[in-house]
N, C-alpha and C. Protein backbone atom coordinates (compact mmCIF):
# COMPACT_ATOMS: atom_id res chain seq x y z
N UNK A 1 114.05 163.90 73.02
CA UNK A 1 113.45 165.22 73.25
C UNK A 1 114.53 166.27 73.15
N UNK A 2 114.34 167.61 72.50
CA UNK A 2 115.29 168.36 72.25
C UNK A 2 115.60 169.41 73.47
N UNK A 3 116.65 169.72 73.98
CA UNK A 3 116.70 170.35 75.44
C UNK A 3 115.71 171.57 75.18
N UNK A 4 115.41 172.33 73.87
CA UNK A 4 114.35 173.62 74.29
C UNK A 4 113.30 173.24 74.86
N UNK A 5 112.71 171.99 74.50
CA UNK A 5 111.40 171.75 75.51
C UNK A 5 111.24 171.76 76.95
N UNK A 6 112.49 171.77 77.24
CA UNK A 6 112.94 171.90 78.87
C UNK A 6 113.33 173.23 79.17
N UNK A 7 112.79 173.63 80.48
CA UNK A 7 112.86 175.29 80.40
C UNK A 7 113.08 174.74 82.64
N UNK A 8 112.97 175.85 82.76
CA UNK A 8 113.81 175.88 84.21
C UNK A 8 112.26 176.04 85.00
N UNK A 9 112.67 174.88 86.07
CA UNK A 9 111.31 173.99 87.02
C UNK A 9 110.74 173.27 86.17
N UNK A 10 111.24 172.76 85.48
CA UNK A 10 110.30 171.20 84.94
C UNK A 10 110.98 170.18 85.36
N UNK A 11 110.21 169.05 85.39
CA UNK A 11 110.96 167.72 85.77
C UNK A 11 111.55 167.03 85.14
N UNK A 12 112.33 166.63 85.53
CA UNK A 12 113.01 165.50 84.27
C UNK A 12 113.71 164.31 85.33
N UNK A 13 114.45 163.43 84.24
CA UNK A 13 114.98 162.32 84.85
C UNK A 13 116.06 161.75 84.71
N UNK A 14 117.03 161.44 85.03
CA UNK A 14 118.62 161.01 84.96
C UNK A 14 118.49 159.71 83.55
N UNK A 15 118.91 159.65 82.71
CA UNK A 15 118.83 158.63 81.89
C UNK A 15 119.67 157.25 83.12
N UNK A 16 120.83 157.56 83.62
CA UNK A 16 121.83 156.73 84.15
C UNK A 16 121.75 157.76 86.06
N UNK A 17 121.11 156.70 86.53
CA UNK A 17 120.79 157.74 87.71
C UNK A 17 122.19 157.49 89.43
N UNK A 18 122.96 155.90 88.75
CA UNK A 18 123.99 156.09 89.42
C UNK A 18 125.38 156.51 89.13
N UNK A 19 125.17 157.39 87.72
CA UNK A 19 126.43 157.96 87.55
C UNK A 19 126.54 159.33 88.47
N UNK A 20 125.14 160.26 88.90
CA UNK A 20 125.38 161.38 89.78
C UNK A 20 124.90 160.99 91.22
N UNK A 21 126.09 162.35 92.24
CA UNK A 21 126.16 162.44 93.29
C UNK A 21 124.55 162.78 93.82
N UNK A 22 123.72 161.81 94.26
CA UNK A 22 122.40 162.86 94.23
C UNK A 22 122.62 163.08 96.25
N UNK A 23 121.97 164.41 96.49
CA UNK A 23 121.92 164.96 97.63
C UNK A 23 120.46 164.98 98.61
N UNK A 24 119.91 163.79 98.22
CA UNK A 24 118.65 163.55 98.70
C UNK A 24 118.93 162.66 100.54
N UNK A 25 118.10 162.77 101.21
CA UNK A 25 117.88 161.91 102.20
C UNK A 25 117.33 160.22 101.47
N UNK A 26 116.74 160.19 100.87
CA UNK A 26 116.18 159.29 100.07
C UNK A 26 116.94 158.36 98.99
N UNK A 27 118.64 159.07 99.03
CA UNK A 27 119.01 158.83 98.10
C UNK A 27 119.18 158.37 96.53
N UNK A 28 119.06 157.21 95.97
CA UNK A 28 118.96 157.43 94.62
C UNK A 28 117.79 156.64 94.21
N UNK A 29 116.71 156.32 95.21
CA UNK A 29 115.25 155.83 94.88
C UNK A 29 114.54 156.71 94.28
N UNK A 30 114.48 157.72 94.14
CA UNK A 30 113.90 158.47 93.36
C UNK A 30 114.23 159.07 91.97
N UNK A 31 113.87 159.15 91.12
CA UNK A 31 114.71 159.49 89.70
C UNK A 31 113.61 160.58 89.31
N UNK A 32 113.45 161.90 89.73
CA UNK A 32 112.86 162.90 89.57
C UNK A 32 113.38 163.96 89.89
N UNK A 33 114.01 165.04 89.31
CA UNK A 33 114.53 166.35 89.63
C UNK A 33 113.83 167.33 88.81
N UNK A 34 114.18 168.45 89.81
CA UNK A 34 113.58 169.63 89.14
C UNK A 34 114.67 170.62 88.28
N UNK A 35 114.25 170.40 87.44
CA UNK A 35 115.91 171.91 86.98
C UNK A 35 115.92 173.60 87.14
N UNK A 36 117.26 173.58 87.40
CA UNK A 36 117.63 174.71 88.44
C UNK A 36 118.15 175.55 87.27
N UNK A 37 118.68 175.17 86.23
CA UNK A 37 120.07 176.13 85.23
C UNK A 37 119.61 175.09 84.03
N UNK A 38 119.81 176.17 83.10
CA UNK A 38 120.17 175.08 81.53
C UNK A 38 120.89 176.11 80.93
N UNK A 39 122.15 175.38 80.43
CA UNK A 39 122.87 176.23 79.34
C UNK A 39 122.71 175.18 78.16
N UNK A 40 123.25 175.89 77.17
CA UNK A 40 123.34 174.88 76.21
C UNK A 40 124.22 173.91 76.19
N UNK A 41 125.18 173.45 77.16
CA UNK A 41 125.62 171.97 76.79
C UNK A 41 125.26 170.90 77.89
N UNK A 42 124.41 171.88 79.07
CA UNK A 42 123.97 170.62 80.00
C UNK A 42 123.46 171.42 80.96
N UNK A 43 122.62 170.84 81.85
CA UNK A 43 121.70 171.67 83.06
C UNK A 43 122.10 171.15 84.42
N UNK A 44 121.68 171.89 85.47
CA UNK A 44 121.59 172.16 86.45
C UNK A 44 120.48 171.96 87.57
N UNK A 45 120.35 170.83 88.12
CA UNK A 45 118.97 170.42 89.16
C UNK A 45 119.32 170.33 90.34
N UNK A 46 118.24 170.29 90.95
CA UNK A 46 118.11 170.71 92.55
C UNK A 46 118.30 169.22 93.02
N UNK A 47 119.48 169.14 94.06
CA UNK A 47 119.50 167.94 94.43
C UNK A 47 120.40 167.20 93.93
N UNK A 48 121.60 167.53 92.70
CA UNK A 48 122.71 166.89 92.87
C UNK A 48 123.97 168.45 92.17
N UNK A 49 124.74 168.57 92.83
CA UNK A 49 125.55 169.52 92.58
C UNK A 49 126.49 169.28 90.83
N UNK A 50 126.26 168.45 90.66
CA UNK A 50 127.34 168.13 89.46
C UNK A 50 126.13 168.78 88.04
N UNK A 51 127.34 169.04 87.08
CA UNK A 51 126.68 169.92 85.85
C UNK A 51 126.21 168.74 84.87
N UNK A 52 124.87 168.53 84.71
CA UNK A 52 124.70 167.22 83.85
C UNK A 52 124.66 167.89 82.41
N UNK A 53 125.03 166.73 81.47
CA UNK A 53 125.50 167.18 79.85
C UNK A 53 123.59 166.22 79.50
N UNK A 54 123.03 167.48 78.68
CA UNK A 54 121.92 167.28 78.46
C UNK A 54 121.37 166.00 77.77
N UNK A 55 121.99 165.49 76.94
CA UNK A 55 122.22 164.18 76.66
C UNK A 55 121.82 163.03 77.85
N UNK A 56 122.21 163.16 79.22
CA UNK A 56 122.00 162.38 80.28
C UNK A 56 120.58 162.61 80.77
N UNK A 57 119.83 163.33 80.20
CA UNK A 57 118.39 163.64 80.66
C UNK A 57 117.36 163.15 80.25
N UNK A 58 115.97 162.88 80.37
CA UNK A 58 115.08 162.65 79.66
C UNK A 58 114.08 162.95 80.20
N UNK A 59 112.77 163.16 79.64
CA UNK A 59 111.40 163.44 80.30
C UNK A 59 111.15 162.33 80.78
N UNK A 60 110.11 162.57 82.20
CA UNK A 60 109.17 161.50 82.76
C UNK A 60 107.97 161.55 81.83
N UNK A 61 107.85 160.24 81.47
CA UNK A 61 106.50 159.93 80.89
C UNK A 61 105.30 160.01 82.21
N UNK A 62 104.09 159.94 81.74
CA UNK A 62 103.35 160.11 82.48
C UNK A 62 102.39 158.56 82.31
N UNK A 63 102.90 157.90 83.24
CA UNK A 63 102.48 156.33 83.46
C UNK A 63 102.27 155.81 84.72
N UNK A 64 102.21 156.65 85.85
CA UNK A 64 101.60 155.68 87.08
C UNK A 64 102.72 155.43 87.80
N UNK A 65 104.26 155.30 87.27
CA UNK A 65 105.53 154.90 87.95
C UNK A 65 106.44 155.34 87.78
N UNK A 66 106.65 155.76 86.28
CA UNK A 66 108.15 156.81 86.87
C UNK A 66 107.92 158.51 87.15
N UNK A 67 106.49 158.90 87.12
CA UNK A 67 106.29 159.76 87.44
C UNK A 67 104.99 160.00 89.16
N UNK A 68 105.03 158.23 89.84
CA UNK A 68 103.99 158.48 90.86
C UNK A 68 104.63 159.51 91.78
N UNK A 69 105.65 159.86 92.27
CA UNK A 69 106.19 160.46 93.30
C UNK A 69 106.21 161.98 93.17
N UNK A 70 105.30 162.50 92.23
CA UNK A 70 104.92 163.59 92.11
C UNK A 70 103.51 164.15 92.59
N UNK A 71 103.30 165.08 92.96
CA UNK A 71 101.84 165.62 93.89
C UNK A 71 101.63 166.71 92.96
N UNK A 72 100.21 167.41 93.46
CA UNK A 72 99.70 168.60 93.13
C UNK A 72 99.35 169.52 94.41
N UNK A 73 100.24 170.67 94.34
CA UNK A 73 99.75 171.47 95.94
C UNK A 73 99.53 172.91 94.94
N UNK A 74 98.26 172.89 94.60
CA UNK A 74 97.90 174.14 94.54
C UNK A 74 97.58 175.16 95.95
N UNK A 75 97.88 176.39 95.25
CA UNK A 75 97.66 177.69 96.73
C UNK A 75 96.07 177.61 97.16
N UNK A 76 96.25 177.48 98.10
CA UNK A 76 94.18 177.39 98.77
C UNK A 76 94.36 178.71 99.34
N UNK A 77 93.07 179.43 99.09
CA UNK A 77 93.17 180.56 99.96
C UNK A 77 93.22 180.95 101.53
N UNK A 78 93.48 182.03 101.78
CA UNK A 78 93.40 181.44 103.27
C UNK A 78 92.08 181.92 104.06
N UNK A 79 92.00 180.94 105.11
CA UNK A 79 90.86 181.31 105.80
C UNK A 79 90.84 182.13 106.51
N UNK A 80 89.40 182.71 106.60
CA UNK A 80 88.74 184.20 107.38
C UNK A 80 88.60 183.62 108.72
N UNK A 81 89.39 183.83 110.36
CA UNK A 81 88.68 183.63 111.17
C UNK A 81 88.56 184.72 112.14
N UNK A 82 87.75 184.39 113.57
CA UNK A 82 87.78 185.92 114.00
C UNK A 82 88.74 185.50 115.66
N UNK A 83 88.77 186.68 116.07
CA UNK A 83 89.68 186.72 117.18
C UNK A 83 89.62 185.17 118.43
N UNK A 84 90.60 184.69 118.95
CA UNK A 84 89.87 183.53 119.39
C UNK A 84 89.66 182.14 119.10
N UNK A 85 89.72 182.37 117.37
CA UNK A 85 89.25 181.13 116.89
C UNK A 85 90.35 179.97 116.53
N UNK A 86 90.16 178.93 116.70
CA UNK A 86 91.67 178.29 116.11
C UNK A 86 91.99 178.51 114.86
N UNK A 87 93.42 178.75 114.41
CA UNK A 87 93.53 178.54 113.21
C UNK A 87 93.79 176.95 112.80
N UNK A 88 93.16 176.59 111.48
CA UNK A 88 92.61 175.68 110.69
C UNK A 88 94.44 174.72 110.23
N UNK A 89 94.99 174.08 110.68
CA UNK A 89 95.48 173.56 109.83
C UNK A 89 95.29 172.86 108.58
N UNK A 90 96.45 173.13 107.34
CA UNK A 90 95.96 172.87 106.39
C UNK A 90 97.11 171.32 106.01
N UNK A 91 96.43 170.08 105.74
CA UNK A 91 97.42 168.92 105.34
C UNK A 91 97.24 169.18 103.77
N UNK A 92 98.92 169.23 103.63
CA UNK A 92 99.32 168.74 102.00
C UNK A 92 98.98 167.24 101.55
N UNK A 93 98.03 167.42 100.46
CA UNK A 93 97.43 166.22 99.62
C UNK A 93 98.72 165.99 98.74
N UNK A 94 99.39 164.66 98.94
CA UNK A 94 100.85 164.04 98.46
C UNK A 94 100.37 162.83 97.93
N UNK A 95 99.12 162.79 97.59
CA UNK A 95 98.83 161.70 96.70
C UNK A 95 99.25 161.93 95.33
N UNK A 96 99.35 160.91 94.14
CA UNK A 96 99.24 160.82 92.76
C UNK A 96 98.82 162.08 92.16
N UNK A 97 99.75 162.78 91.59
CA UNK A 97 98.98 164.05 90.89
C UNK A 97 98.13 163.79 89.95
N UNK A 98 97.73 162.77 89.27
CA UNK A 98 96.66 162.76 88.21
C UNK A 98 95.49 162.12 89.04
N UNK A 99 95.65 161.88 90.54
CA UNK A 99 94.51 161.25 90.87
C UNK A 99 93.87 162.71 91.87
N UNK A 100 94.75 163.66 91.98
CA UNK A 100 94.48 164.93 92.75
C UNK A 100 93.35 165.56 91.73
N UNK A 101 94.33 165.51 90.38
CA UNK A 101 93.64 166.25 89.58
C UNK A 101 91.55 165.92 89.34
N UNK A 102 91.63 164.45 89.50
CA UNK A 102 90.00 164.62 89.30
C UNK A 102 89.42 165.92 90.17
N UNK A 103 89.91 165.57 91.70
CA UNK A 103 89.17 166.68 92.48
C UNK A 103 89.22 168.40 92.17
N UNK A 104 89.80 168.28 91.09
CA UNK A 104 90.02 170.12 90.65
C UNK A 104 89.67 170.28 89.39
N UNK A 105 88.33 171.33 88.58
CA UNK A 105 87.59 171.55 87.97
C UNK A 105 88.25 173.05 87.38
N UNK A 106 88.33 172.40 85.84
CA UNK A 106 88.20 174.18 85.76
C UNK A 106 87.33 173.96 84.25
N UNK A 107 86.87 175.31 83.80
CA UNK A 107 85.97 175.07 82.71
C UNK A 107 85.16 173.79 82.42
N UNK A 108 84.27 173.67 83.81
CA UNK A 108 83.38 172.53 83.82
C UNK A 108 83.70 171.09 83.52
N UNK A 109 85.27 170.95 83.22
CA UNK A 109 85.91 170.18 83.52
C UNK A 109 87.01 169.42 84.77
N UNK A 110 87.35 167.86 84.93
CA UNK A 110 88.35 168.20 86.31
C UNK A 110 90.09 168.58 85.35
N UNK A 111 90.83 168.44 86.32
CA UNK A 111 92.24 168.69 85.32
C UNK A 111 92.70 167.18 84.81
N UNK A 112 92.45 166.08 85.24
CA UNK A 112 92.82 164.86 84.64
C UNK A 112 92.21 164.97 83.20
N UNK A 113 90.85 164.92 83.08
CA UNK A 113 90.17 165.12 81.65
C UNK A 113 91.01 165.78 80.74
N UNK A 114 91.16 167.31 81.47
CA UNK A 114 91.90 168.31 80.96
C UNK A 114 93.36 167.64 80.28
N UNK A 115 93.95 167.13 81.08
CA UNK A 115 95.58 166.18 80.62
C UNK A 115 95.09 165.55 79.56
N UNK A 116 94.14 164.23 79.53
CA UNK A 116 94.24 163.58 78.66
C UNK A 116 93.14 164.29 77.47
N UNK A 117 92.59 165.51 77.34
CA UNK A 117 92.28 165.73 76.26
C UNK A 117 93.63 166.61 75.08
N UNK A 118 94.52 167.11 76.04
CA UNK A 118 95.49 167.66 75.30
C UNK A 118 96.68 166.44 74.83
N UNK A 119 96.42 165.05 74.90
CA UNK A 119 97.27 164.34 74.97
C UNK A 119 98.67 164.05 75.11
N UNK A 120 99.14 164.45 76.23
CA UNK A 120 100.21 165.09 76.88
C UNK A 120 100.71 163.72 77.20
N UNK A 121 102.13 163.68 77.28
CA UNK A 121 102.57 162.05 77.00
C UNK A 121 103.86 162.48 78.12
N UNK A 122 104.15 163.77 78.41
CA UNK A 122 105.67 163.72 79.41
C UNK A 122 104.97 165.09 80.84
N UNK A 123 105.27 164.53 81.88
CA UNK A 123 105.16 165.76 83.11
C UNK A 123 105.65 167.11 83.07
N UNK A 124 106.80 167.32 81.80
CA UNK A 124 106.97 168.58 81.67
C UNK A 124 106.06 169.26 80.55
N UNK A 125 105.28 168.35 80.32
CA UNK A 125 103.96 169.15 79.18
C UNK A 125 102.90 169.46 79.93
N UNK A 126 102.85 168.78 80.90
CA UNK A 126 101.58 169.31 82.28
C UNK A 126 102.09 170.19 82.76
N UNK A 127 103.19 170.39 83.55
CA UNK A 127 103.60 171.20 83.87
C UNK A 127 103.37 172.80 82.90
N UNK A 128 104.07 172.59 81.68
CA UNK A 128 103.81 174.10 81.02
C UNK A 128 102.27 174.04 80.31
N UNK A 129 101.30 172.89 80.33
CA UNK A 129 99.80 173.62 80.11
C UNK A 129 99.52 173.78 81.24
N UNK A 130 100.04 173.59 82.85
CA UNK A 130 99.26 174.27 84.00
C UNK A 130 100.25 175.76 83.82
N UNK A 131 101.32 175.96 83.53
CA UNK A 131 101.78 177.04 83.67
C UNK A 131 101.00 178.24 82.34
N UNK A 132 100.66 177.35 81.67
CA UNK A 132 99.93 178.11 80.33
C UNK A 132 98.54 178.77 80.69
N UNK A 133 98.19 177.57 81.37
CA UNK A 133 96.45 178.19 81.87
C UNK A 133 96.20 178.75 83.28
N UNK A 134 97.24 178.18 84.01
CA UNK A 134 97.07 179.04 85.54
C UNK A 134 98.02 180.15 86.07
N UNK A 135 99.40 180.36 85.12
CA UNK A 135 100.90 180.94 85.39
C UNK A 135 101.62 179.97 86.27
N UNK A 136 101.38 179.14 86.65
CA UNK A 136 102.08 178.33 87.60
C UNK A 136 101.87 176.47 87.35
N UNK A 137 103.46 175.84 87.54
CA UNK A 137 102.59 174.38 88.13
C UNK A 137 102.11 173.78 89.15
N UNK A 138 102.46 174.39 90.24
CA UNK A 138 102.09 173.53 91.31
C UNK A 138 102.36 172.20 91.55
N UNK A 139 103.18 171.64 90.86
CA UNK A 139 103.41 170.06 90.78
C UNK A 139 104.41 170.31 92.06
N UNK A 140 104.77 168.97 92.76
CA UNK A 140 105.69 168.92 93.45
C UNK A 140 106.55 167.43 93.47
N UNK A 141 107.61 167.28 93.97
CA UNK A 141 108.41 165.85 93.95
C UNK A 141 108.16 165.53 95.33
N UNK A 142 107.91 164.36 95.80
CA UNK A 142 108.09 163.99 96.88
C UNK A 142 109.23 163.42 97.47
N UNK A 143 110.23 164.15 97.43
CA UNK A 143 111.04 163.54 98.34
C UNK A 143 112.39 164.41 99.12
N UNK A 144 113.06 163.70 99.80
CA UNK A 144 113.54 165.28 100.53
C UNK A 144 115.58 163.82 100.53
């Protein structure tokens, strides 16, 4: 994949994930970062301080496993209540983002349909058709 397809907040993945310092609690079980910087000879992600040479990168395919540890937290609006009333906590859905997606409809469609009718093969192509059709992805990594 050529680094322009990668643009800053998409995900990607360490080709060699114990050559960097990663800064996770989770440490290096996870092979999902978000990128922070791209110049042209290598980028910049959240979660390990060292400058990776773009070459060391690659997209997550979208298969069930190297991309399960990703969610969908779209913005919910907030609720109307009146003086008195409890406010509503809201739990983040951190399930499977393509299994979130059935439950969210747009143009009489859900967004999973939506994925596999554009036949989108890497998470940073979901990512920029949700950023294409909504301004935003909403995707998230799970891990801290």
């Amino acid at each position: 994949m050529q680094m322009e397809n990668f643009r800053k907040g998409d995900f990607i993945r360490l080709k060699d994930l114990d050559k960097w310092q990663v800064n996770r609690i989770s440490g290096k079980t996870i092979n999902i970062f978000e990128i922070n910087n791209i110049k042209p000879e290598y980028i910049e992600v959240k979660n390990c301080k060292e400058k990776i040479p773009i070459s060391e990168v690659e997209p997550i395919p979208i298969n069930g496993i190297a991309d399960f540890r990703i969610y969908y937290d779209p913005i919910i609006a907030a609720s109307c209540i009146k003086d008195g009333e409890p406010i509503p906590i809201r739990q983040v859905d951190r399930s499977y983002y393509l299994e979130a997606f059935k439950k969210h409809t747009y143009k009489g469609k859900n967004f999973n349909d939506l994925v596999k009718e554009q036949n989108l093969e890497y998470v940073n192509d979901v990512q920029n058709f949700l950023r294409r059709e909504f301004k935003k992805s909403e995707l998230r990594i799970d891990a801290i």
